[in-house]
N, C-alpha and C. Protein backbone atom coordinates (compact mmCIF):
# COMPACT_ATOMS: atom_id res chain seq x y z
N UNK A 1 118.30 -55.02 172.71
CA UNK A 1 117.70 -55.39 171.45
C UNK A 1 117.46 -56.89 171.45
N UNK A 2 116.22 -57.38 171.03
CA UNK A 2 115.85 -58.51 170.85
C UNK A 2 116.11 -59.03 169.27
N UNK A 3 116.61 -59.97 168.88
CA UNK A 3 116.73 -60.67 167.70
C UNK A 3 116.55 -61.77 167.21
N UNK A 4 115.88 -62.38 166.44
CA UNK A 4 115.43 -63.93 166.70
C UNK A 4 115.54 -64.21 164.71
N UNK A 5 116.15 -65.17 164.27
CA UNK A 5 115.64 -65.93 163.35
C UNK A 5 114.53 -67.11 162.76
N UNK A 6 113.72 -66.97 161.74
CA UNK A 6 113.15 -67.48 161.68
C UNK A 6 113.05 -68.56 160.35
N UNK A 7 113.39 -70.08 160.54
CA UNK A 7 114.25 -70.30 159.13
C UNK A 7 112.19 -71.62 158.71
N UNK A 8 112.10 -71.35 157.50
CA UNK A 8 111.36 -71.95 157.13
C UNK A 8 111.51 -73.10 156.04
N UNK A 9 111.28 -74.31 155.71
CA UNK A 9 111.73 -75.23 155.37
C UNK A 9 110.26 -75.94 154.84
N UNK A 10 110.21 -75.54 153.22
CA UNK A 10 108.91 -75.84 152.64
C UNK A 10 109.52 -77.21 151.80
N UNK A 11 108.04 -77.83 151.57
CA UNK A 11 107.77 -78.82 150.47
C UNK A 11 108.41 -79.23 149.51
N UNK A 12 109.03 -80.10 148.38
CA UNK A 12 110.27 -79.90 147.68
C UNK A 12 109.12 -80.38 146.41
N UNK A 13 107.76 -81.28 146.83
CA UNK A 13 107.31 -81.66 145.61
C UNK A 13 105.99 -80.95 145.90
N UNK A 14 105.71 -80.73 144.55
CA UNK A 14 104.49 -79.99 143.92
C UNK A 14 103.06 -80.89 144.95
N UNK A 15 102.03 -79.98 145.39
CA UNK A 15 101.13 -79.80 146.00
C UNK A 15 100.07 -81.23 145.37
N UNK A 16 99.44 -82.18 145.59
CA UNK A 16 98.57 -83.55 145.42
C UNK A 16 97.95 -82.75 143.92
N UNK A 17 97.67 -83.70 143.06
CA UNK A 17 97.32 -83.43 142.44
C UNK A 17 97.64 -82.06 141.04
N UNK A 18 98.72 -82.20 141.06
CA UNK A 18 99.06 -80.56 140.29
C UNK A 18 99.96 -80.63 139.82
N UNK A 19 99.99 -80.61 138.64
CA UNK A 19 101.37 -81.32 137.53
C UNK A 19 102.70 -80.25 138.26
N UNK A 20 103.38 -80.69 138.22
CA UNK A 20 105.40 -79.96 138.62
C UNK A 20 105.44 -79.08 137.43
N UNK A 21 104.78 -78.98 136.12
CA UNK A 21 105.27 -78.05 135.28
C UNK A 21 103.95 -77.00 134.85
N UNK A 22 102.94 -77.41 135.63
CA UNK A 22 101.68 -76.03 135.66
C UNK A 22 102.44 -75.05 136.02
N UNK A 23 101.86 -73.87 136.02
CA UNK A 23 102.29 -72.57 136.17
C UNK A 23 101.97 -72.66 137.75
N UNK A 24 100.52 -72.69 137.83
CA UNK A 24 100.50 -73.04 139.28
C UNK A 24 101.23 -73.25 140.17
N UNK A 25 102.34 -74.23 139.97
CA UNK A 25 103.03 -75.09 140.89
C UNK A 25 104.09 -74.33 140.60
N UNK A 26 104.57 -73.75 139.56
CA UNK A 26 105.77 -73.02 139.54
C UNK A 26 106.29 -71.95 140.10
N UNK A 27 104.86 -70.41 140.34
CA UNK A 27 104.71 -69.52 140.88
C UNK A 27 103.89 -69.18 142.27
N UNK A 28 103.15 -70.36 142.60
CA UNK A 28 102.20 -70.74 144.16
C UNK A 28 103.33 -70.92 145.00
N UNK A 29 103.40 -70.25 146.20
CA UNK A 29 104.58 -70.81 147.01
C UNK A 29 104.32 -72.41 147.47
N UNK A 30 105.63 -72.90 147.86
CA UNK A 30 105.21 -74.08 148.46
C UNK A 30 105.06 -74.16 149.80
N UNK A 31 104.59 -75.60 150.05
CA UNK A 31 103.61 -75.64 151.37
C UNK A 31 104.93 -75.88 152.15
N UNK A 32 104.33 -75.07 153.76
CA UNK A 32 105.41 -75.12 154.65
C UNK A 32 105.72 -76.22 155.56
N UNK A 33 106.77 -77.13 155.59
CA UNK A 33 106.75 -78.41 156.39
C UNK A 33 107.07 -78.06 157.22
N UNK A 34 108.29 -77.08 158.13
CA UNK A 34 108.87 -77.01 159.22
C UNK A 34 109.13 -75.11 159.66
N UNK A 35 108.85 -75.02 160.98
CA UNK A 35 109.16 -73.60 161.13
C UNK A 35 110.22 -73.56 162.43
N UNK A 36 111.37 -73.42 162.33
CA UNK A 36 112.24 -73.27 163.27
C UNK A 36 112.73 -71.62 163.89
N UNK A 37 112.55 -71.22 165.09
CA UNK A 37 112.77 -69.82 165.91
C UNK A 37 113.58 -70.12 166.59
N UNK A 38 115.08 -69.29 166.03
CA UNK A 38 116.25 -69.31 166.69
C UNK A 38 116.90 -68.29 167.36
N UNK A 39 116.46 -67.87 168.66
CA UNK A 39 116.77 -66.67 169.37
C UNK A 39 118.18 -66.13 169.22
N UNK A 40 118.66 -64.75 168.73
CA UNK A 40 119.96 -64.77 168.71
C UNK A 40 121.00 -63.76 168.89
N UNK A 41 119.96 -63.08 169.76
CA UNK A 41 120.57 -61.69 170.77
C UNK A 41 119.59 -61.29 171.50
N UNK A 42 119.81 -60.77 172.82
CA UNK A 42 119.07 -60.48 173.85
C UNK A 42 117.79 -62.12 174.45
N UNK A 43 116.80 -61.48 174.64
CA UNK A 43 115.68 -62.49 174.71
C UNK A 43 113.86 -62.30 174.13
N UNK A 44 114.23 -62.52 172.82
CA UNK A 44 113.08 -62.49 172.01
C UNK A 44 111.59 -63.45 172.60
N UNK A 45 110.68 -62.56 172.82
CA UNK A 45 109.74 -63.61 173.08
C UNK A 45 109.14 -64.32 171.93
N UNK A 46 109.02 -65.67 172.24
CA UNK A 46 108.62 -66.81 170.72
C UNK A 46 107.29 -66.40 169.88
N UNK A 47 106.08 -65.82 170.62
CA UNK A 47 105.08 -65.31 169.84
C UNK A 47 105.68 -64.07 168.82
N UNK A 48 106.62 -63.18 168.87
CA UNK A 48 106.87 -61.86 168.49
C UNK A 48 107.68 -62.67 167.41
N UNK A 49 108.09 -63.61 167.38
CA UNK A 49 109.67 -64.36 166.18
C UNK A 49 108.74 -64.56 164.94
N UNK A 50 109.11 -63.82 163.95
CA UNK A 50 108.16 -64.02 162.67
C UNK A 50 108.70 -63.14 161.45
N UNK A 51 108.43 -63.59 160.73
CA UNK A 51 109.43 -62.95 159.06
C UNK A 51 107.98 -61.57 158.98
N UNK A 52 106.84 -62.00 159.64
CA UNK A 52 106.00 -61.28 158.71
C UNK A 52 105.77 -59.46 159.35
N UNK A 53 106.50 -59.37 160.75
CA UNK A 53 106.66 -58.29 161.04
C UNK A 53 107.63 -57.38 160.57
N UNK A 54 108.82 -58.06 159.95
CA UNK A 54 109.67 -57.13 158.94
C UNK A 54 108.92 -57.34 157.61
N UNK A 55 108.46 -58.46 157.14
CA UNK A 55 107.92 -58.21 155.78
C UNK A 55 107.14 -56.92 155.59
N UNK A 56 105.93 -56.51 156.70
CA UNK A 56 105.12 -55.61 157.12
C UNK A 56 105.72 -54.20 156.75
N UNK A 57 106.88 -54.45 157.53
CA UNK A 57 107.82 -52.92 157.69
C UNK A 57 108.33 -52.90 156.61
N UNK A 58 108.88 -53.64 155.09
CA UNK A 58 108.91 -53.11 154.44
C UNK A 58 108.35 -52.73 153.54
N UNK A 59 106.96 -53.67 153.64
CA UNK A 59 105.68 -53.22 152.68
C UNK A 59 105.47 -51.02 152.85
N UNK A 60 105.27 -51.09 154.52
CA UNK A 60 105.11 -49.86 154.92
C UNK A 60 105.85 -48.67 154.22
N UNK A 61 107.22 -49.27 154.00
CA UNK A 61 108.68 -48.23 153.41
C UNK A 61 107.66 -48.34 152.48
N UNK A 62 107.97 -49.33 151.24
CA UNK A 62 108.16 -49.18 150.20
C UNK A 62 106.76 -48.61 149.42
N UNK A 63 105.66 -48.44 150.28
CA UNK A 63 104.59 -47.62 150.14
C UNK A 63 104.93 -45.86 150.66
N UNK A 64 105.16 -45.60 151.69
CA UNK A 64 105.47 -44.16 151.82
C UNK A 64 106.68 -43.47 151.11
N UNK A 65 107.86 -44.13 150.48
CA UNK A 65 109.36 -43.91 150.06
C UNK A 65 108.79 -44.92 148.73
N UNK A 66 108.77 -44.18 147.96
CA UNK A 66 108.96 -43.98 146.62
C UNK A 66 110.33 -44.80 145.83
N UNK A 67 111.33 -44.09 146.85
CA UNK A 67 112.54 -44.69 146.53
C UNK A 67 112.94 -46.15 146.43
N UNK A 68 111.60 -46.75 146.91
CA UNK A 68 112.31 -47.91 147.08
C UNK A 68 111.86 -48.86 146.16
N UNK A 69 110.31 -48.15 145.69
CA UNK A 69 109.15 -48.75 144.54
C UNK A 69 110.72 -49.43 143.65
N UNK A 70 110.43 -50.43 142.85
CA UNK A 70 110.81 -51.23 141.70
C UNK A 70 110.38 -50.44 140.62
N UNK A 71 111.67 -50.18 139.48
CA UNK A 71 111.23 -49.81 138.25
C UNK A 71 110.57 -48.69 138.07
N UNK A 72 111.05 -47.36 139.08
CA UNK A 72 110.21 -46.29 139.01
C UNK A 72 111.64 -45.31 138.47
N UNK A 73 111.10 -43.76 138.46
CA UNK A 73 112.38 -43.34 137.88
C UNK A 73 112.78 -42.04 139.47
N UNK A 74 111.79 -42.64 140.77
CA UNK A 74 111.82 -41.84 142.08
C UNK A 74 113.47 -42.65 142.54
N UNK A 75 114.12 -43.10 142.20
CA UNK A 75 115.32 -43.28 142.73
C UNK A 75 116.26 -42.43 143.23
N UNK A 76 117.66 -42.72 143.82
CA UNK A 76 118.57 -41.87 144.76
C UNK A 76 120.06 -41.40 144.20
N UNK A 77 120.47 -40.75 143.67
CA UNK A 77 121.50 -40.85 142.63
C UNK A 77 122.53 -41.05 143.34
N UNK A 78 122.46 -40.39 144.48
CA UNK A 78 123.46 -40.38 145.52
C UNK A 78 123.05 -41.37 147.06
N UNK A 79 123.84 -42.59 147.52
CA UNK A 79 123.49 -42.82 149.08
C UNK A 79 123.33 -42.21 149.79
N UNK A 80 123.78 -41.30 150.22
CA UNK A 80 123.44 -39.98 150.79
C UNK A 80 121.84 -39.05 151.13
N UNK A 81 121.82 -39.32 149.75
CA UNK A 81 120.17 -38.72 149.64
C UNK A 81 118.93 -39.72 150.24
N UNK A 82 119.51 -41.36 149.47
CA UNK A 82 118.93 -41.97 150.31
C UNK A 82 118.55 -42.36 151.27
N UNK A 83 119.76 -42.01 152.12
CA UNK A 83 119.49 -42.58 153.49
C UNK A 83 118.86 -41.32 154.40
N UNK A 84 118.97 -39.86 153.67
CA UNK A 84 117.97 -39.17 154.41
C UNK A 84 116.83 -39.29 153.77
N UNK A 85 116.32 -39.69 153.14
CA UNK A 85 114.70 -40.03 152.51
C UNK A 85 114.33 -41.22 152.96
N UNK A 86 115.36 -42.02 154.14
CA UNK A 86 114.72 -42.93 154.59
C UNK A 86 114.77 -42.44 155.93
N UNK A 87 115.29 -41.83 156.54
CA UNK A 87 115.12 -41.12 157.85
C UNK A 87 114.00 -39.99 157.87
N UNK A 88 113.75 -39.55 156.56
CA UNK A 88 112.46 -39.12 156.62
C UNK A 88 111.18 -39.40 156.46
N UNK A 89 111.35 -40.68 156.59
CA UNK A 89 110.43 -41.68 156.11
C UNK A 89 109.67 -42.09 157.19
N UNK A 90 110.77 -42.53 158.20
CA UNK A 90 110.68 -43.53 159.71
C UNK A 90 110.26 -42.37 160.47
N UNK A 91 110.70 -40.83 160.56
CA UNK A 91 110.14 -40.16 161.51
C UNK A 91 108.78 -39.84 161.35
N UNK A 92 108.37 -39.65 160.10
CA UNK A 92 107.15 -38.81 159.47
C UNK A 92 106.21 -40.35 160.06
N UNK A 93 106.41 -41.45 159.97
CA UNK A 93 105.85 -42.54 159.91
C UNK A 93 105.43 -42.24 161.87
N UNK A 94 106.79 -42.20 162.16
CA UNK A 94 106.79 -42.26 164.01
C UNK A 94 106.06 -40.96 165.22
N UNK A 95 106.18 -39.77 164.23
CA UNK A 95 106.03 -38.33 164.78
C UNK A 95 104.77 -38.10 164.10
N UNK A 96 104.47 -37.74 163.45
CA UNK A 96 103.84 -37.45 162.31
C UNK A 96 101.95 -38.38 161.78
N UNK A 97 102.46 -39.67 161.19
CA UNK A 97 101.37 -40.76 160.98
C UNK A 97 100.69 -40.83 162.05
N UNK A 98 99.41 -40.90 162.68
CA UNK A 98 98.22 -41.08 163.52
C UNK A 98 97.86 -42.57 163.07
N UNK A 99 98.14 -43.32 164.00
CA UNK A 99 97.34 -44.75 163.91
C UNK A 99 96.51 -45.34 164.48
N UNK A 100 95.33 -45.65 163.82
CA UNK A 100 94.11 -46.18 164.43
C UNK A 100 93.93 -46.93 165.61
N UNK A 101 95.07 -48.32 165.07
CA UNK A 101 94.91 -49.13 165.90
C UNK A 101 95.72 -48.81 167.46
N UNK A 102 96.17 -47.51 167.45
CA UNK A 102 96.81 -46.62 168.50
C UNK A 102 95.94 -45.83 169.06
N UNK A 103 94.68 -45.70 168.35
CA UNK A 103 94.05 -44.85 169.04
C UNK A 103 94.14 -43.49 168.77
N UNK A 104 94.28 -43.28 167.37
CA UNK A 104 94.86 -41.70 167.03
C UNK A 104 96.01 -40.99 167.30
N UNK A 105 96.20 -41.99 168.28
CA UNK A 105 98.25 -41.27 168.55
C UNK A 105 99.17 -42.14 167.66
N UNK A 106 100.34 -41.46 167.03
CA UNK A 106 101.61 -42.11 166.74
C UNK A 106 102.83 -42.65 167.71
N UNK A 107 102.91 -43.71 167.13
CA UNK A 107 103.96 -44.71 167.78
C UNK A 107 104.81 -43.88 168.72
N UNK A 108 105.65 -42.42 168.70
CA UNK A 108 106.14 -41.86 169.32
C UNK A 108 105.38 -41.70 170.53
N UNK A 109 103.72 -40.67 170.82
CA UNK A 109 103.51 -40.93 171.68
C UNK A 109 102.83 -42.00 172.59
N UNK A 110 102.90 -43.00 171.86
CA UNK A 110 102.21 -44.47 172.84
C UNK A 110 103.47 -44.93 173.16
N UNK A 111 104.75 -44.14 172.90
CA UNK A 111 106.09 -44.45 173.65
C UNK A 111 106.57 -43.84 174.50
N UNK A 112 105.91 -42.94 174.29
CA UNK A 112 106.00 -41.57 175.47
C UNK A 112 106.64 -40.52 175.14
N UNK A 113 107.73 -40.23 174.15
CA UNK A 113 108.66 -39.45 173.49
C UNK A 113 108.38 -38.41 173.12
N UNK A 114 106.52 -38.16 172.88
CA UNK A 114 106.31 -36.70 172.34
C UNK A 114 104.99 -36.92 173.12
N UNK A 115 104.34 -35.80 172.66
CA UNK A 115 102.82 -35.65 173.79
C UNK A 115 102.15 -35.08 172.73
N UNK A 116 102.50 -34.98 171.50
CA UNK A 116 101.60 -34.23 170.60
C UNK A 116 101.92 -34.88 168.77
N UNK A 117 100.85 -34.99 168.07
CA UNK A 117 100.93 -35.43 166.86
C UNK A 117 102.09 -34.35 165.63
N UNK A 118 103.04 -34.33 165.50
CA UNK A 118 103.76 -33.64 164.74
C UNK A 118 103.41 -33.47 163.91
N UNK A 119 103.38 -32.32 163.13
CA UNK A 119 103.39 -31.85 161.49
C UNK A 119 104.34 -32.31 160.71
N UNK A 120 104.16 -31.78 159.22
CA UNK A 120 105.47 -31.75 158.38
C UNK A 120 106.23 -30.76 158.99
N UNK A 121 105.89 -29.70 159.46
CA UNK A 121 106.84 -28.66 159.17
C UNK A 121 107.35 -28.75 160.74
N UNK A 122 107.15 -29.35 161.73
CA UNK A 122 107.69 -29.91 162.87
C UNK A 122 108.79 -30.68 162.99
N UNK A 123 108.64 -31.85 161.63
CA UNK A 123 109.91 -32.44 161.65
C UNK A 123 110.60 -31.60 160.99
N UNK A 124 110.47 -31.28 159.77
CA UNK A 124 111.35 -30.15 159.25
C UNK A 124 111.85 -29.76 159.65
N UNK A 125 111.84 -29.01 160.60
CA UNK A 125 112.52 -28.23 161.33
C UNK A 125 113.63 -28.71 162.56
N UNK A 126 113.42 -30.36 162.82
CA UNK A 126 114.63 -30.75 162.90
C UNK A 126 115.79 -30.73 161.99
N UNK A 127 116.96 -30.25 163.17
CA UNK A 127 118.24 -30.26 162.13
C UNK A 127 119.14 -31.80 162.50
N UNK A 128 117.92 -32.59 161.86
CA UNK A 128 118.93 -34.16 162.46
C UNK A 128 120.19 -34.70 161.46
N UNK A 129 119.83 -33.77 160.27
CA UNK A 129 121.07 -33.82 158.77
C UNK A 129 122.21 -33.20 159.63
N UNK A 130 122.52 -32.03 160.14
CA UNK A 130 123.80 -31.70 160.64
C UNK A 130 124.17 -32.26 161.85
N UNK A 131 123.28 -32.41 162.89
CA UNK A 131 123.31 -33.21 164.00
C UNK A 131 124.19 -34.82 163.71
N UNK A 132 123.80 -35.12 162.79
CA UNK A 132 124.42 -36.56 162.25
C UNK A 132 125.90 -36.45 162.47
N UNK A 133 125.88 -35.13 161.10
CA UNK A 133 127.55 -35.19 160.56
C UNK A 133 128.56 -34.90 161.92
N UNK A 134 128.04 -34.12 163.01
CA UNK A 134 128.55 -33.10 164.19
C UNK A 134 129.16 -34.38 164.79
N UNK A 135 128.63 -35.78 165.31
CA UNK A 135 129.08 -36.70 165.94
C UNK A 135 130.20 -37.26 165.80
């Protein structure tokens, strides 16, 4: 596993010209002075070190999983439930989703792991809920 931090270190005063108490300046992010990539398991290559590939991944969740939307009433009453509605989330996304920029195959097979686009009722039919507990 590769792991890298990425610590960013913005502006402290409001942008030329733009009063400190506009709204503007209050809610505009500020401008970025410094970007530091701090490798910090395995060996991350420096182009791949970036906040915006997890930002990405959770835009992705929090569009397919419901559960995760803000202020909705799709929530998890139990952890439990959650964390299989997020495992059903990542497979349906991995087995399942067809991506363009893949070429019509899912991430599984441009990994090699499957040879064919999965259904719903394909994953379904994994028993990865008891498989879990069995370990």
């Amino acid at each position: 596993m590769d792991y890298a931090e990425e610590i960013k270190t913005y502006q402290t005063m409001p942008q030329p010209g733009m009063s400190p108490n506009s709204a503007a300046s209050r809610y505009s992010p500020g401008r970025v002075k410094s970007v530091q990539r701090i490798p910090r398991m395995g060996q991350p290559l420096d182009k791949y070190i970036s906040t915006s590939y997890m930002e990405r991944w959770n835009l992705t969740v929090r569009m397919h999983n419901r559960r995760f939307t803000r202020l909705t009433n799709a929530f998890s009453k139990k952890f439990e439930n959650h964390v299989h509605m997020l495992a059903m989330t990542v497979v349906y996304y991995n087995f399942c989703k067809r991506h363009s920029p893949l070429g019509g195959k899912t991430p599984a097979m441009k990994a090699g792991l499957t040879d064919y686009v999965w259904t719903p009722s394909d994953m379904l039919a994994l028993d990865m809920w008891t498989e879990g507990k069995a370990a």
